[in-house]
C-alpha atoms as a PDB file:
ATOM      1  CA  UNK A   1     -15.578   4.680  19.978  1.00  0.00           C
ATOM      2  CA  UNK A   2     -18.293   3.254  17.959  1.00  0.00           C
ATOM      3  CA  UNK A   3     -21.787   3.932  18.972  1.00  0.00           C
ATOM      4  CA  UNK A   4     -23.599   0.996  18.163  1.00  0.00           C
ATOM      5  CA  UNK A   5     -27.026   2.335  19.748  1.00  0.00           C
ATOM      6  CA  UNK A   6     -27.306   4.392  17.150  1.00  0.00           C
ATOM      7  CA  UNK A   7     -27.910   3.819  13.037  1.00  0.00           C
ATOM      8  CA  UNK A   8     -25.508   4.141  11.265  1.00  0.00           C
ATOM      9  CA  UNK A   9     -23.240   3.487  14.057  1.00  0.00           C
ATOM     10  CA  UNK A  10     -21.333   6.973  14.762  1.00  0.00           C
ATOM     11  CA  UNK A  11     -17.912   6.793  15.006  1.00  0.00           C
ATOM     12  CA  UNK A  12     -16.843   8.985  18.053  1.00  0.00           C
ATOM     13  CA  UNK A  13     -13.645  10.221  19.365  1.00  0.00           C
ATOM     14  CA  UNK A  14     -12.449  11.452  22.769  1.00  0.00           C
ATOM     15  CA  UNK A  15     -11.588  15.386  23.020  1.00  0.00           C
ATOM     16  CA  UNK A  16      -8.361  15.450  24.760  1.00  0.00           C
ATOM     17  CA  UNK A  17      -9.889  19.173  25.965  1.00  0.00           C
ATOM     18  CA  UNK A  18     -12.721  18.431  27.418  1.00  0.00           C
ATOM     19  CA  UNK A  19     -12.176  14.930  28.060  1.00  0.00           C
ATOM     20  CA  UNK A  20     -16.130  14.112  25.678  1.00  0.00           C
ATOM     21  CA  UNK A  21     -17.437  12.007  22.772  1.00  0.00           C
ATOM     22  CA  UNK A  22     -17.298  14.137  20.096  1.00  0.00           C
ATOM     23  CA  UNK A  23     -18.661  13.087  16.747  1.00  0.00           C
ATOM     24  CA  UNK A  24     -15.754  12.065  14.128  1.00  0.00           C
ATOM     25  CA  UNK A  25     -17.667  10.320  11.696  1.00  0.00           C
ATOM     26  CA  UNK A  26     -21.370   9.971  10.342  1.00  0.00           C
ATOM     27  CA  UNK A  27     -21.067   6.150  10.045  1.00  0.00           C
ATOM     28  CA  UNK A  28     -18.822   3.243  10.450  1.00  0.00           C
ATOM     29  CA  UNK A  29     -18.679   3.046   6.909  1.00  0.00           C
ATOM     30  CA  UNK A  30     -17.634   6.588   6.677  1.00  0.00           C
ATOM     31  CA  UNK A  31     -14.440   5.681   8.915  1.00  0.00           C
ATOM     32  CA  UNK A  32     -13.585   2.563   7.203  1.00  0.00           C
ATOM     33  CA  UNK A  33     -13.903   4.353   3.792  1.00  0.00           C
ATOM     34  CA  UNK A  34     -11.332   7.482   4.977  1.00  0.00           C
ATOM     35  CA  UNK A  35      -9.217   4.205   6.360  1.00  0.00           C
ATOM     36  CA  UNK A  36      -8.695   2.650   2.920  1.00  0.00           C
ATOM     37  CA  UNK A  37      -7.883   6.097   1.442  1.00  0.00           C
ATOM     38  CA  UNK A  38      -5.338   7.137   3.752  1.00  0.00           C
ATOM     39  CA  UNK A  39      -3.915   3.753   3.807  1.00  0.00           C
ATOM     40  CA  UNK A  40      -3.722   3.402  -0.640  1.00  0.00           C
ATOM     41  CA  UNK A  41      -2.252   7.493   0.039  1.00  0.00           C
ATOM     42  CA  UNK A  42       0.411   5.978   2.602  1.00  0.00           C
ATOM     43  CA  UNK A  43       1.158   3.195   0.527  1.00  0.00           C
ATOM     44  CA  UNK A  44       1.672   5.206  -2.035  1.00  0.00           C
ATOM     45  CA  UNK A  45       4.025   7.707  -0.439  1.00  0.00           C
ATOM     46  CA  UNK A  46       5.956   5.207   0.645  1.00  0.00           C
ATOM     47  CA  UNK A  47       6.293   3.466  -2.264  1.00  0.00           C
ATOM     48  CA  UNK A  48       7.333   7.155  -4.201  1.00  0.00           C
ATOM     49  CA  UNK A  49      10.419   8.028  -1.375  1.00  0.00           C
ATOM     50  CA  UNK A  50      11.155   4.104  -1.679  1.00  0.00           C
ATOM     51  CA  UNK A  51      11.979   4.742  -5.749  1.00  0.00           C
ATOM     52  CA  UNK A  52      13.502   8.200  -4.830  1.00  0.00           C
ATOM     53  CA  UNK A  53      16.004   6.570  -2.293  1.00  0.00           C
ATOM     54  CA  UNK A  54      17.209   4.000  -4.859  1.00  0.00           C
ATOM     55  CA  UNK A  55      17.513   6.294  -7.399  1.00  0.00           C
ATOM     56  CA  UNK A  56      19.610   8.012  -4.886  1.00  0.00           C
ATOM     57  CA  UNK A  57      21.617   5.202  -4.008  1.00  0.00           C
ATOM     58  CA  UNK A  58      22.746   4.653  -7.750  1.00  0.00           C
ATOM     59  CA  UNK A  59      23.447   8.328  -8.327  1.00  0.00           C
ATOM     60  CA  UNK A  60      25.938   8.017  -5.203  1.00  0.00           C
ATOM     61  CA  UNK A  61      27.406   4.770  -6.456  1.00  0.00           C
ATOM     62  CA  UNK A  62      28.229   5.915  -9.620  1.00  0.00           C
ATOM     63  CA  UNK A  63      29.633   9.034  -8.191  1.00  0.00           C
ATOM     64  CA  UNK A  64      32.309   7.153  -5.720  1.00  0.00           C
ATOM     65  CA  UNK A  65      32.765   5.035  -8.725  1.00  0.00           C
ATOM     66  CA  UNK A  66      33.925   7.587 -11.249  1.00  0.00           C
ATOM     67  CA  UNK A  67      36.056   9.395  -8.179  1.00  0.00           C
ATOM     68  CA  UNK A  68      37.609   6.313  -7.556  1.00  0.00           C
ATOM     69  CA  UNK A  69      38.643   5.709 -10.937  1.00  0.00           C
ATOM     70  CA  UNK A  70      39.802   9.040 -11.081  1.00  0.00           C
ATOM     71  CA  UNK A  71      42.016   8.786  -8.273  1.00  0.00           C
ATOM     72  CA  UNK A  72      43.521   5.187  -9.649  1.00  0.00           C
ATOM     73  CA  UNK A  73      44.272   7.424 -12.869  1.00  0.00           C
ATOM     74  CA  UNK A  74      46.145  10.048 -11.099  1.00  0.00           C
ATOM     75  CA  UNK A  75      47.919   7.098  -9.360  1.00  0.00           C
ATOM     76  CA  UNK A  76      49.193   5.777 -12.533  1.00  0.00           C
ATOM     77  CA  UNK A  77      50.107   8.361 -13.887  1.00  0.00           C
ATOM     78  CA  UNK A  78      51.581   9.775 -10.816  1.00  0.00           C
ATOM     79  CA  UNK A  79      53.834   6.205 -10.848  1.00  0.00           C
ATOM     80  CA  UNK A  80      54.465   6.933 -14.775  1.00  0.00           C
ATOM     81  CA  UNK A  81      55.997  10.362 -13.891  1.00  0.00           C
ATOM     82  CA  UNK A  82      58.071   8.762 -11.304  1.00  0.00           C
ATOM     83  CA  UNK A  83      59.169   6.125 -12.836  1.00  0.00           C
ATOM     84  CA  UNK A  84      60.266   8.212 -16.303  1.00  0.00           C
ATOM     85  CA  UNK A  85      62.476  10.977 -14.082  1.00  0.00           C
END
């Protein structure tokens, strides 16, 4: 809640103990400011497990690649064998 009766408009929040205002922040500007930092950190934790999951992504592509490959090689030369007895 924002108490605009008062300079520099107090940013309150409700206790969910005791069911009061309680003061959260001095000012409105105080509340906006902590807004913008948690939003740039969020942003920016997102953006970090956003690059981690790709990178991910291409490690486990490559992987099913090369096992696939392997397994067409044993194939061939499991049909080589065969095919020489």
């Amino acid at each position: 809640m924002l108490d605009t009766t008062d300079e520099p408009w107090p940013v309150l929040f409700l206790s969910h103990e005791t069911h009061a205002f309680e003061p959260a922040y001095p000012s409105f500007e105080a509340f906006v400011a902590e807004w913008r930092v948690t939003e740039t950190e969020v942003r920016r934790q997102y953006e970090e497990r956003q690059a981690a999951y790709r990178a991910q992504s291409r490690r486990t592509l490559f992987i099913l690649a090369a096992l696939g490959g392997l397994i067409l090689l044993v194939i061939a030369l499991l049909a080589v064998a065969a095919l020489r007895s």
